[in-house]
C-alpha atoms as a PDB file:
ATOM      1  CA  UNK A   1     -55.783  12.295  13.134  1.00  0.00           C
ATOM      2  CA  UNK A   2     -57.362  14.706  14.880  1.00  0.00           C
ATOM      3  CA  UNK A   3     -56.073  18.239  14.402  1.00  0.00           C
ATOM      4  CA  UNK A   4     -55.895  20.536  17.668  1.00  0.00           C
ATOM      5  CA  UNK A   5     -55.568  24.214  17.905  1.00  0.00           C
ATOM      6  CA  UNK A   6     -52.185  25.171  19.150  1.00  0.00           C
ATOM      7  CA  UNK A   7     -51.299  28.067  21.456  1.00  0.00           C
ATOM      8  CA  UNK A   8     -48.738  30.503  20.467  1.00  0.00           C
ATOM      9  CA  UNK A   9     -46.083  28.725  23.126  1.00  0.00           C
ATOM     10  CA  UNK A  10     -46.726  25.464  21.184  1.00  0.00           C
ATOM     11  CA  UNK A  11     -45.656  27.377  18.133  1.00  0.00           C
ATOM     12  CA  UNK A  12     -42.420  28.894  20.114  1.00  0.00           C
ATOM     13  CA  UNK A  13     -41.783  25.509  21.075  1.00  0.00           C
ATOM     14  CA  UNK A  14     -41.595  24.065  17.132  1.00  0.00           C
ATOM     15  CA  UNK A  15     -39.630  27.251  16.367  1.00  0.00           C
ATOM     16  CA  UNK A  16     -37.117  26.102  19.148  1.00  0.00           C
ATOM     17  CA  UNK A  17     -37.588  22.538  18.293  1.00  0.00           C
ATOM     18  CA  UNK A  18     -36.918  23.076  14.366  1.00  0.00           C
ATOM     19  CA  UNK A  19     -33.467  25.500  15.233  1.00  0.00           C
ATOM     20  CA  UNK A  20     -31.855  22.659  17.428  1.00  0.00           C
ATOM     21  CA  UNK A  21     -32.714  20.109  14.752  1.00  0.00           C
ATOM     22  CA  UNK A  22     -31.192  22.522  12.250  1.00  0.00           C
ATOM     23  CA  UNK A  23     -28.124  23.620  13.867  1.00  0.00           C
ATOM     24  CA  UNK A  24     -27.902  19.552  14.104  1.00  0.00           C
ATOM     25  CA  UNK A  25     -27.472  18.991  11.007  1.00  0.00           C
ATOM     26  CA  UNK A  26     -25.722  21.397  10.184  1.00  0.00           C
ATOM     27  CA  UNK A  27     -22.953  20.087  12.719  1.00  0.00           C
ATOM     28  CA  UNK A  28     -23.073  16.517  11.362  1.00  0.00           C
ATOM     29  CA  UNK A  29     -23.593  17.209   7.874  1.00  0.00           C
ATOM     30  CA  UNK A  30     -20.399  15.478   6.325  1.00  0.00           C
ATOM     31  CA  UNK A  31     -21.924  12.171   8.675  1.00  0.00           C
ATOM     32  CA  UNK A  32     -25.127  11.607   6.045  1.00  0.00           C
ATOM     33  CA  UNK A  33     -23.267  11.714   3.538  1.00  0.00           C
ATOM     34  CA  UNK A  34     -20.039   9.009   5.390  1.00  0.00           C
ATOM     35  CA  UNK A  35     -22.933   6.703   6.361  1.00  0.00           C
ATOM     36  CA  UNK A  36     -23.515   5.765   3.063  1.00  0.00           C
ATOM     37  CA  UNK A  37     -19.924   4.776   2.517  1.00  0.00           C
ATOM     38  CA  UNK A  38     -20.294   2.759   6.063  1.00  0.00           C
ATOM     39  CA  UNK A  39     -20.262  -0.587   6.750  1.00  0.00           C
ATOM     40  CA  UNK A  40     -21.591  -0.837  10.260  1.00  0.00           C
ATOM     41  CA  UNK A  41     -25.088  -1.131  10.939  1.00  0.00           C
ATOM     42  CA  UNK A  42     -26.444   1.866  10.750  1.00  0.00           C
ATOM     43  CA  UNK A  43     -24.514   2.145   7.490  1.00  0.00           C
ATOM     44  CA  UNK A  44     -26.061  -0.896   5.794  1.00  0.00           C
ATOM     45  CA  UNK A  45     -29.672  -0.283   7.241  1.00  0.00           C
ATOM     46  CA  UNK A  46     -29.188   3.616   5.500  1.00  0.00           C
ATOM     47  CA  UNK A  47     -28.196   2.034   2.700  1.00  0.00           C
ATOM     48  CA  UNK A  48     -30.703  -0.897   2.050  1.00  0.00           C
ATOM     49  CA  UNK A  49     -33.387   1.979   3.000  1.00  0.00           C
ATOM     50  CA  UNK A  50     -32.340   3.966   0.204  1.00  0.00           C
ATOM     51  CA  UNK A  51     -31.745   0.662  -2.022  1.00  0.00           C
ATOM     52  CA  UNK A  52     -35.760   0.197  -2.071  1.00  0.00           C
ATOM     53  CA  UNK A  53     -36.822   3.432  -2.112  1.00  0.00           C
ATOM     54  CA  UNK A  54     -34.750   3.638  -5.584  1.00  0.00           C
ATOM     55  CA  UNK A  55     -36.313   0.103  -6.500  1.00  0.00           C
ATOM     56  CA  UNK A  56     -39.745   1.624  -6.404  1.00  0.00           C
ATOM     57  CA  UNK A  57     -38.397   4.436  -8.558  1.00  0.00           C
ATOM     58  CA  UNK A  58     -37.102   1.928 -10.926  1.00  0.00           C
ATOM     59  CA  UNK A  59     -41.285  -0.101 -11.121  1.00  0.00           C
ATOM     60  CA  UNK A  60     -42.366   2.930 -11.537  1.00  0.00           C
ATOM     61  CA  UNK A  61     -41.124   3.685 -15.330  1.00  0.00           C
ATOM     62  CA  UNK A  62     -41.674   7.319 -14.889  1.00  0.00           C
ATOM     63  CA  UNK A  63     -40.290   9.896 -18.440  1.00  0.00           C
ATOM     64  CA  UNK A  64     -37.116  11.632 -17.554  1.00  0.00           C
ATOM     65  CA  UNK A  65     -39.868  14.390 -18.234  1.00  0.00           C
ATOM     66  CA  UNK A  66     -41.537  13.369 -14.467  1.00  0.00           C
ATOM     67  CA  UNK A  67     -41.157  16.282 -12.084  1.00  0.00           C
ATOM     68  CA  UNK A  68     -39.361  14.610  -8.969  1.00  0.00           C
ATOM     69  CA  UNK A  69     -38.963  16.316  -5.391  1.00  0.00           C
ATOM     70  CA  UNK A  70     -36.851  14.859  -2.578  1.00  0.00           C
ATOM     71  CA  UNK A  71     -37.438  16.454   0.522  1.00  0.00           C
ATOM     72  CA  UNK A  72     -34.850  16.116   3.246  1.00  0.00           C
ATOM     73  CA  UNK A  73     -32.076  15.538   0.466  1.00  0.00           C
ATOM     74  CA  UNK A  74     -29.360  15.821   3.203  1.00  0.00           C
ATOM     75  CA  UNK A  75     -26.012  15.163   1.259  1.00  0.00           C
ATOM     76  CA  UNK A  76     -27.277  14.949  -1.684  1.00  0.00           C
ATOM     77  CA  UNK A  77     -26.448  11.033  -2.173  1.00  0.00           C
ATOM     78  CA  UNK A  78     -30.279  10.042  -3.022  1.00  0.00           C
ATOM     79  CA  UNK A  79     -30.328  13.327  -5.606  1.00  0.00           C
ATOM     80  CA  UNK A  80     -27.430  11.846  -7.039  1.00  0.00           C
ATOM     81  CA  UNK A  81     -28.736   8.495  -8.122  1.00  0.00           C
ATOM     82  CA  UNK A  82     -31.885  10.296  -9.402  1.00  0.00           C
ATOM     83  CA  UNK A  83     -30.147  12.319 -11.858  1.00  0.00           C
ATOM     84  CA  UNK A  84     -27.726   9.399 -12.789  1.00  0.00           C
ATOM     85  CA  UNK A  85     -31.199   8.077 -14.277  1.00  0.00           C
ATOM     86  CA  UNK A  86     -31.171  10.337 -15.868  1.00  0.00           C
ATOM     87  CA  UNK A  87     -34.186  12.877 -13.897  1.00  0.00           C
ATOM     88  CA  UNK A  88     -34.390  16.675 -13.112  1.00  0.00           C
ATOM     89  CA  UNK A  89     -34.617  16.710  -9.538  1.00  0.00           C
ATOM     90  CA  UNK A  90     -35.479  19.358  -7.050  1.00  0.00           C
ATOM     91  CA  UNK A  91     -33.536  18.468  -3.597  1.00  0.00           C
ATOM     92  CA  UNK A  92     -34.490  20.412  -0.581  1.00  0.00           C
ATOM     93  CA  UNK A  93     -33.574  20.441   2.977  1.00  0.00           C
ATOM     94  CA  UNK A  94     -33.653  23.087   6.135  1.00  0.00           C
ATOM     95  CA  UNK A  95     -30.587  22.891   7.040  1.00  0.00           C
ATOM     96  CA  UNK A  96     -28.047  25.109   4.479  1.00  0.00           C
ATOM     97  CA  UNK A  97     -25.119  22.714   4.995  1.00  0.00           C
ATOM     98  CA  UNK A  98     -27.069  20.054   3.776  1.00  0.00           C
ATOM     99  CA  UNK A  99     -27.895  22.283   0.435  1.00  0.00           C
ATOM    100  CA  UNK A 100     -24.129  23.324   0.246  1.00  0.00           C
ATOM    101  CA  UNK A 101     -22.864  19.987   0.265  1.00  0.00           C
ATOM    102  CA  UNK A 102     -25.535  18.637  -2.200  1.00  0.00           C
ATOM    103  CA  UNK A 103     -24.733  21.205  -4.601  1.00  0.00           C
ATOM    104  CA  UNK A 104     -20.822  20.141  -3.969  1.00  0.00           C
ATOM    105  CA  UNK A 105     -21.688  16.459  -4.877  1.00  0.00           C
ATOM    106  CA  UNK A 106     -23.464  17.191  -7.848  1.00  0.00           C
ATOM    107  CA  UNK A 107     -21.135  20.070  -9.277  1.00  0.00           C
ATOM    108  CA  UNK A 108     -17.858  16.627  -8.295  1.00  0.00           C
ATOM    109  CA  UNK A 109     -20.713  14.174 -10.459  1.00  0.00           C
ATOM    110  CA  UNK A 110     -21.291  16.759 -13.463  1.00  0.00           C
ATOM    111  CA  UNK A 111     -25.142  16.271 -12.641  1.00  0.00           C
ATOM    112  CA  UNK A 112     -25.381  20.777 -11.359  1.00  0.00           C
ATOM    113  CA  UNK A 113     -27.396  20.482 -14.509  1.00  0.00           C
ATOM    114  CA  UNK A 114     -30.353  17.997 -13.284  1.00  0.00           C
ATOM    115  CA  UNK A 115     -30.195  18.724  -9.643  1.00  0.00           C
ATOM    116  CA  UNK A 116     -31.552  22.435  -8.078  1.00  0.00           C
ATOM    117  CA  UNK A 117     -31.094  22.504  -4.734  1.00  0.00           C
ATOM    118  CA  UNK A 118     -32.573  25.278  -2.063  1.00  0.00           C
ATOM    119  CA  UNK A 119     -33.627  25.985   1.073  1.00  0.00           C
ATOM    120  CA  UNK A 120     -37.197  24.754   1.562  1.00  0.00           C
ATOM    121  CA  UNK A 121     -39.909  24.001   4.686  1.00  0.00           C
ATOM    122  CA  UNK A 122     -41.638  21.155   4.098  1.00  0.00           C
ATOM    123  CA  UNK A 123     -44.361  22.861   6.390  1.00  0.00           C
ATOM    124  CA  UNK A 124     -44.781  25.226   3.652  1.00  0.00           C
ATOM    125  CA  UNK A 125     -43.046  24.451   0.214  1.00  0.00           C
ATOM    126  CA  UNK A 126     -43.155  27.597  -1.989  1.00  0.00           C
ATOM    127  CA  UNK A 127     -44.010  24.589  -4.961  1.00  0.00           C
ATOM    128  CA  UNK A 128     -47.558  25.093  -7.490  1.00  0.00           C
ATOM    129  CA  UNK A 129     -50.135  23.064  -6.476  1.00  0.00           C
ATOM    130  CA  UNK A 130     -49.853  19.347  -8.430  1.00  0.00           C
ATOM    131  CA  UNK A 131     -46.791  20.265  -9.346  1.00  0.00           C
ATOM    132  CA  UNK A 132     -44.658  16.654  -9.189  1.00  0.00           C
ATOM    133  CA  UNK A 133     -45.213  13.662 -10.502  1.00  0.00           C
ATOM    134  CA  UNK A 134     -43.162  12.194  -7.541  1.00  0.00           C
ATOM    135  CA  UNK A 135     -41.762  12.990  -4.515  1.00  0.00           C
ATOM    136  CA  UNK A 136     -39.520  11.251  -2.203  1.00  0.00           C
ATOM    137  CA  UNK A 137     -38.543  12.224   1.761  1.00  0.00           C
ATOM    138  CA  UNK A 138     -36.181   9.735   3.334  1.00  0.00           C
ATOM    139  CA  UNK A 139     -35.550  10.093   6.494  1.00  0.00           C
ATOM    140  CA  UNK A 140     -37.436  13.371   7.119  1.00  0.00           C
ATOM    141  CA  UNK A 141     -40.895  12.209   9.170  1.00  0.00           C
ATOM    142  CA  UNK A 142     -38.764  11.787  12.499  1.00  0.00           C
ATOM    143  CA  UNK A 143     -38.085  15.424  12.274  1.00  0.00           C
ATOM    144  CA  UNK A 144     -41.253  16.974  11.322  1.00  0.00           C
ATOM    145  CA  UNK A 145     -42.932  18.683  14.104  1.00  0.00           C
ATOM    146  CA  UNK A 146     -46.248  18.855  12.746  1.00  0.00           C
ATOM    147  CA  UNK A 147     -46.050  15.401  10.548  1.00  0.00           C
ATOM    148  CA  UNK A 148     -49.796  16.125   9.183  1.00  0.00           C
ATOM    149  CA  UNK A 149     -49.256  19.530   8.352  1.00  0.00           C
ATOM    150  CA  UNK A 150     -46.431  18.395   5.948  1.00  0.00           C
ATOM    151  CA  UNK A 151     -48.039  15.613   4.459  1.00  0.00           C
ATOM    152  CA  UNK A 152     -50.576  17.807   3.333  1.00  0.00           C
ATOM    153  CA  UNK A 153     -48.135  20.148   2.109  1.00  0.00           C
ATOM    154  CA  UNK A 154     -46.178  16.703   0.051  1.00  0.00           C
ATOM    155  CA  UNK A 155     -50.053  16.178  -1.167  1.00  0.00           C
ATOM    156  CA  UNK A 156     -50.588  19.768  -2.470  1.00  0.00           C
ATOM    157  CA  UNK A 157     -47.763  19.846  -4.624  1.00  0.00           C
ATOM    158  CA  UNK A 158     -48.159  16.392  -5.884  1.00  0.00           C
ATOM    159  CA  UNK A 159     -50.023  15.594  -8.976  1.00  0.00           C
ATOM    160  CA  UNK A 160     -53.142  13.561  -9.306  1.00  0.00           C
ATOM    161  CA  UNK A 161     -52.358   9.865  -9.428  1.00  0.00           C
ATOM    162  CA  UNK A 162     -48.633  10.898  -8.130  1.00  0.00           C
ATOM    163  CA  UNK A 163     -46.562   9.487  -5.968  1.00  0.00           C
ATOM    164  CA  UNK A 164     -44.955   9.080  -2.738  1.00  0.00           C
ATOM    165  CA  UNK A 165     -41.824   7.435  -0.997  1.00  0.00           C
ATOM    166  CA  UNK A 166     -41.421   7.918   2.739  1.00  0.00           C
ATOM    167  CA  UNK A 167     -40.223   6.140   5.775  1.00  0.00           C
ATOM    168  CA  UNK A 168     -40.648   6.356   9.275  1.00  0.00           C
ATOM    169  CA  UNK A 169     -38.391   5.254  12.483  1.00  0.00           C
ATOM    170  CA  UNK A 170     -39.572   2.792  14.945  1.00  0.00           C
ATOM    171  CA  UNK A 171     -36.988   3.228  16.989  1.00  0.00           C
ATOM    172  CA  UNK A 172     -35.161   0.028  18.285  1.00  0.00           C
ATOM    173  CA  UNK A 173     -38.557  -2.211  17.648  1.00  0.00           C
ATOM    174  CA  UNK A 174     -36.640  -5.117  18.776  1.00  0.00           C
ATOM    175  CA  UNK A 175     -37.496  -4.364  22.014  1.00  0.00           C
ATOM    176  CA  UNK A 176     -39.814  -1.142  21.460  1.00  0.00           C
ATOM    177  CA  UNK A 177     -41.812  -0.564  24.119  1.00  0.00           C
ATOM    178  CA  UNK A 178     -44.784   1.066  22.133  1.00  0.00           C
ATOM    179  CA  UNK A 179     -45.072  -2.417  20.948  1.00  0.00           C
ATOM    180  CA  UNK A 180     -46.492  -2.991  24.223  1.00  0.00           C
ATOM    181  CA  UNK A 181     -49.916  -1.285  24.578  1.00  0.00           C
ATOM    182  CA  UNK A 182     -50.174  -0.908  28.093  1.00  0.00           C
ATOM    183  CA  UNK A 183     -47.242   1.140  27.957  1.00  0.00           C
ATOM    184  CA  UNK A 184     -47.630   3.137  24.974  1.00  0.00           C
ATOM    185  CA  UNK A 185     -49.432   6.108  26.564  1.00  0.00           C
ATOM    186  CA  UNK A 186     -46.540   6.443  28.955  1.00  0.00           C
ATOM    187  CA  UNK A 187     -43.727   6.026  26.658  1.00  0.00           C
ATOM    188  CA  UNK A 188     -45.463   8.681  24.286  1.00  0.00           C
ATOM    189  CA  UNK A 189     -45.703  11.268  27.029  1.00  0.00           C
ATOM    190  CA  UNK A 190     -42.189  10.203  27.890  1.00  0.00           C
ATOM    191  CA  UNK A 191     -41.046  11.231  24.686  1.00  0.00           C
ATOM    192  CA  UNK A 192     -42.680  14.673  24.040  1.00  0.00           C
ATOM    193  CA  UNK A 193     -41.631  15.520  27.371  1.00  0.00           C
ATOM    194  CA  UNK A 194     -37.898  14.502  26.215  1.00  0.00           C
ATOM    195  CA  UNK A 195     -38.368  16.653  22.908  1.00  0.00           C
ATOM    196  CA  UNK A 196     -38.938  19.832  24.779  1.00  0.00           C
ATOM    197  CA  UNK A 197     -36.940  19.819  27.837  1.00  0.00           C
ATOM    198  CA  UNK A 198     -33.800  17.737  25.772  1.00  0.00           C
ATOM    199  CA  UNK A 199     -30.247  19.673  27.255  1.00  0.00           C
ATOM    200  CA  UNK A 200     -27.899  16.442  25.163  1.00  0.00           C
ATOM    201  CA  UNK A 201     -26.185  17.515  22.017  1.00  0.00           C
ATOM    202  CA  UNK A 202     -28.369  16.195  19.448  1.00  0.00           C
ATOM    203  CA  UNK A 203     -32.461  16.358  19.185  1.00  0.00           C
ATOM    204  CA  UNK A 204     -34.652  13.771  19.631  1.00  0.00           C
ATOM    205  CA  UNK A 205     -37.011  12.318  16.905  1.00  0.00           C
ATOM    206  CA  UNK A 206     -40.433  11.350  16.644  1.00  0.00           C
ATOM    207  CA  UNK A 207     -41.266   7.483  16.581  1.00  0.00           C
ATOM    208  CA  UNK A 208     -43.874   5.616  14.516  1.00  0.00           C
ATOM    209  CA  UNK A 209     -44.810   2.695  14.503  1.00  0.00           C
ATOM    210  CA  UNK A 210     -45.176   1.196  10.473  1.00  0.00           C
ATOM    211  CA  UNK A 211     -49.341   0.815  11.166  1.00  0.00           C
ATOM    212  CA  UNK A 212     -49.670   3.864  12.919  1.00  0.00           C
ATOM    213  CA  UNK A 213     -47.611   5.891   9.834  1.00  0.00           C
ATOM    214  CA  UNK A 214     -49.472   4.099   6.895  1.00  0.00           C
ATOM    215  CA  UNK A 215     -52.924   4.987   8.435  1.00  0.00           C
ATOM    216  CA  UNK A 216     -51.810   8.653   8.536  1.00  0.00           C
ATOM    217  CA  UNK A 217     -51.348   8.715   5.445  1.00  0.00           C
ATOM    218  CA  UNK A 218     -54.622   6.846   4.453  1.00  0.00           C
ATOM    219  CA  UNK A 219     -56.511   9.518   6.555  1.00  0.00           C
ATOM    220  CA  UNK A 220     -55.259  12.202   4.155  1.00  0.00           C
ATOM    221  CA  UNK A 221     -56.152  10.069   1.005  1.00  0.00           C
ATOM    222  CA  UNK A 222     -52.857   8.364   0.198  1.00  0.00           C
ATOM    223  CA  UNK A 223     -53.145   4.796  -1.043  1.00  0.00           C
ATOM    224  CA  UNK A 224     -50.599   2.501   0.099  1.00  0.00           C
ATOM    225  CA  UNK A 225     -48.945   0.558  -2.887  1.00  0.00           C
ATOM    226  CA  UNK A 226     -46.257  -0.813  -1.380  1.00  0.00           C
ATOM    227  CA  UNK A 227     -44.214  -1.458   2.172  1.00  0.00           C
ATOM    228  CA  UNK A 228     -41.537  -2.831   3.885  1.00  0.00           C
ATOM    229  CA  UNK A 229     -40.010  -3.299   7.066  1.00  0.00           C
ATOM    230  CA  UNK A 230     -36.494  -3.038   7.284  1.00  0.00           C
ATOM    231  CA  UNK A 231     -33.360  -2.821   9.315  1.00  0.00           C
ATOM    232  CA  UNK A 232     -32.359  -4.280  12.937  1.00  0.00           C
ATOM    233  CA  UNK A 233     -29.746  -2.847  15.481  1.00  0.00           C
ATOM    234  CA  UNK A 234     -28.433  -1.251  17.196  1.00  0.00           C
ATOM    235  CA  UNK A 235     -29.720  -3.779  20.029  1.00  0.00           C
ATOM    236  CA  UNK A 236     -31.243  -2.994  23.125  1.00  0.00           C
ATOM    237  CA  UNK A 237     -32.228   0.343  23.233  1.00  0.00           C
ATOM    238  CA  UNK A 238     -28.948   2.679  22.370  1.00  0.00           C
ATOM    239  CA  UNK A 239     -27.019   0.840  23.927  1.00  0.00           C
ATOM    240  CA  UNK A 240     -24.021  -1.013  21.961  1.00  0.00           C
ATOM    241  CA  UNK A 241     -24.296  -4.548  22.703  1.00  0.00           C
ATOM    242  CA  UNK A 242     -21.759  -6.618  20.610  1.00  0.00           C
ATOM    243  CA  UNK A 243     -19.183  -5.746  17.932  1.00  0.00           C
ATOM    244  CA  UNK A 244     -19.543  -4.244  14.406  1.00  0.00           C
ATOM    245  CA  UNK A 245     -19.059  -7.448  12.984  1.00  0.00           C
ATOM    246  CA  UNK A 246     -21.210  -9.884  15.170  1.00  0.00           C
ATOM    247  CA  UNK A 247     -24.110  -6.982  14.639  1.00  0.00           C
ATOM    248  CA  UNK A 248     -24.133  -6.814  10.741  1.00  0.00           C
ATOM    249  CA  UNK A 249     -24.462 -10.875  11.622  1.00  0.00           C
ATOM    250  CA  UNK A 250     -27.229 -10.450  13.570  1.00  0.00           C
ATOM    251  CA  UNK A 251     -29.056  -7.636  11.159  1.00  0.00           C
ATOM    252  CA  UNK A 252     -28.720  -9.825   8.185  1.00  0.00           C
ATOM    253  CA  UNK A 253     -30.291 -12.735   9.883  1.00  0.00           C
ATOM    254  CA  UNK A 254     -33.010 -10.768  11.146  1.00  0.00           C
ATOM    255  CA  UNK A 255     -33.603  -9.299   7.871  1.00  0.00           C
ATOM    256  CA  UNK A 256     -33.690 -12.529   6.042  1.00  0.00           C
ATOM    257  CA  UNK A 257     -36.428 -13.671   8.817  1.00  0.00           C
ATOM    258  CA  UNK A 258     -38.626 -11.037   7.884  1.00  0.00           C
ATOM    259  CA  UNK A 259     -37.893 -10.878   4.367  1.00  0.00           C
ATOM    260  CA  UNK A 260     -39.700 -14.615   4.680  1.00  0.00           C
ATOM    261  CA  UNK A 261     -42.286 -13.366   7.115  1.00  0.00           C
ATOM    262  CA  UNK A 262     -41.535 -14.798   9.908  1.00  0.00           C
ATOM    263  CA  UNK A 263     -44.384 -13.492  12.441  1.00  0.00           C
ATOM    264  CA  UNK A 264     -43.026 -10.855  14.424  1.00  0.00           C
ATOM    265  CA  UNK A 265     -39.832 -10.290  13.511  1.00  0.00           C
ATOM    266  CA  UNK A 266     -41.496  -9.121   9.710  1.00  0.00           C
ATOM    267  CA  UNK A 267     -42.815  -6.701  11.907  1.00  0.00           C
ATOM    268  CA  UNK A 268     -39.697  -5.814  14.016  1.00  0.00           C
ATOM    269  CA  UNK A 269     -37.247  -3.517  11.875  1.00  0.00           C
ATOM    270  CA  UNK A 270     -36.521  -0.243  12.807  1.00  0.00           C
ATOM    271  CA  UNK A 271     -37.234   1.394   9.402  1.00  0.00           C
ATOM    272  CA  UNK A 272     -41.141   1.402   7.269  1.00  0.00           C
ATOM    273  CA  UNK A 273     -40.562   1.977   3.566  1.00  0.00           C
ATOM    274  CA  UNK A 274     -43.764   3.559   1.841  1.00  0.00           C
ATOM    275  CA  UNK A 275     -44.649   3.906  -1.449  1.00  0.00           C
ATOM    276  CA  UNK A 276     -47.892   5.007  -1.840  1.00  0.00           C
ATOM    277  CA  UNK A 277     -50.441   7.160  -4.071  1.00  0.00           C
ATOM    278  CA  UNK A 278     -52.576  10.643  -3.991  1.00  0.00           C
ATOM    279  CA  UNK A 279     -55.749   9.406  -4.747  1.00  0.00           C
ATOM    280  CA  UNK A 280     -58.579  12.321  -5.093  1.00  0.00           C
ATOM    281  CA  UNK A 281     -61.122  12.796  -2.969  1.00  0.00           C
ATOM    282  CA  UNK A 282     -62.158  15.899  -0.519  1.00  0.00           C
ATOM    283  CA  UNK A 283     -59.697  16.523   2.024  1.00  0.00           C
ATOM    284  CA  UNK A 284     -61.016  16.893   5.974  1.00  0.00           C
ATOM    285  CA  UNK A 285     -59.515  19.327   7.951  1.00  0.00           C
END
């Protein structure tokens, strides 16, 4: 990934870009935590994401000693199942409704103990260096607008041999278009354009395909352990196509396909679960 020198209107731009995705959140902050309790699709995709993301927790046999991050901790309903095992957890988030209602959910669970939540940019955590032995951030990469810079910041604090869960979107890869390379160049251009001149209610994120994610974080010395492509629907584009009910149908087929490897559709969900590892070696900027 090649790293570019950016102008100080690029960096009004993020400013902008990071308050609308803020005030966001803020708005719909009760939602993150609902969608876990859903059972539509976007419901059950949230929920299997988080479902394997605690499964590689579980391999992992890490001492309720381990120092554990979650960036992006939203509600607080990840952070909750970590300190039900029995963890210390540091949740973070940018958006202060997100931190509010975490601390509400683990006051309700009796886990305030385990769980200290605050304010944080993942752009620049205020963490040691190798400070955690893991860190997890669920949902966050769509949101980032500098993905690199974070992930450097995630690999800073992380301890040698440490590790990482993440995910990235692909969007409706059904029928994504970047799938298509001809195409890609315009859809990308599309889509920054979107991000800076959106006027709808709620931002736009960043899409990445799962190859395109992993070798990220490969360029920054991150092994990939572990992945897995998950989650189908909403179909065609964002546009609602059949009912609730035919859709969970359709998801858990689809998921079942891939789950087998069928070619294609393995490569077809919407969501890339990572679990990967800081390996050591000199860093280029």
């Amino acid at each position: 990934m090649v790293m570019v020198k950016r102008s100080e209107s690029d960096l009004s731009d993020d400013s902008h870009e990071q308050q609308f995705v803020d005030a966001y959140f803020d708005a719909c902050a009760e939602y993150w935590y609902d969608t876990y309790q859903c059972k539509d699709v976007n419901g059950i995709v949230n929920q299997l994401r988080q479902t394997i993301a605690l499964r590689y927790v579980d391999k992992m046999s890490l001492p309720k000693t381990a120092r554990i991050l979650e960036i992006g901790c939203g509600a607080g309903v990840m952070t909750i199942a970590l300190a039900r095992r029995g963890f210390e957890v540091d949740a973070i988030d940018h958006s202060s409704a997100m931190i509010e209602l975490t601390k509400k959910h683990a006051k309700e669970n009796g886990l305030e103990n385990r769980i200290h939540a605050a304010i944080e940019d993942v752009h620049e955590l205020t963490f040691y260096d190798q400070y955690f032995d893991l860190i997890i951030a669920m949902g966050v990469a769509g949101w980032l607008h500098d993905l690199k810079k974070a992930l450097l910041e995630i690999r800073r604090v992380l301890k040698p041999g440490g590790y990482v869960i993440l995910n990235s979107t692909h969007g409706h890869a059904v029928l994504n278009p970047l799938s298509i390379p001809l195409l890609e160049f315009f859809f990308r251009a599309r889509e920054r354009w979107a991000v800076r001149h959106n006027k709808a209610n709620a931002p736009i994120p960043h899409f990445y395909l799962a190859n395109e994610f992993n070798r990220c974080l490969s360029e920054i010395n991150f092994k990939i352990v572990e992945y897995r492509i998950v989650g189908f629907g909403p179909f065609i584009i964002k546009h609602k196509l059949f009912s609730d009910h035919l859709e969970k149908k359709i998801q858990q087929k689809l998921q079942r396909l891939a789950d087998a490897k069928l070619p294609i559709i393995r490569t077809a969900g919407t969501q890339n679960i990572v679990l990967a590892k800081k390996v050591i070696h000199k860093v280029s900027l």
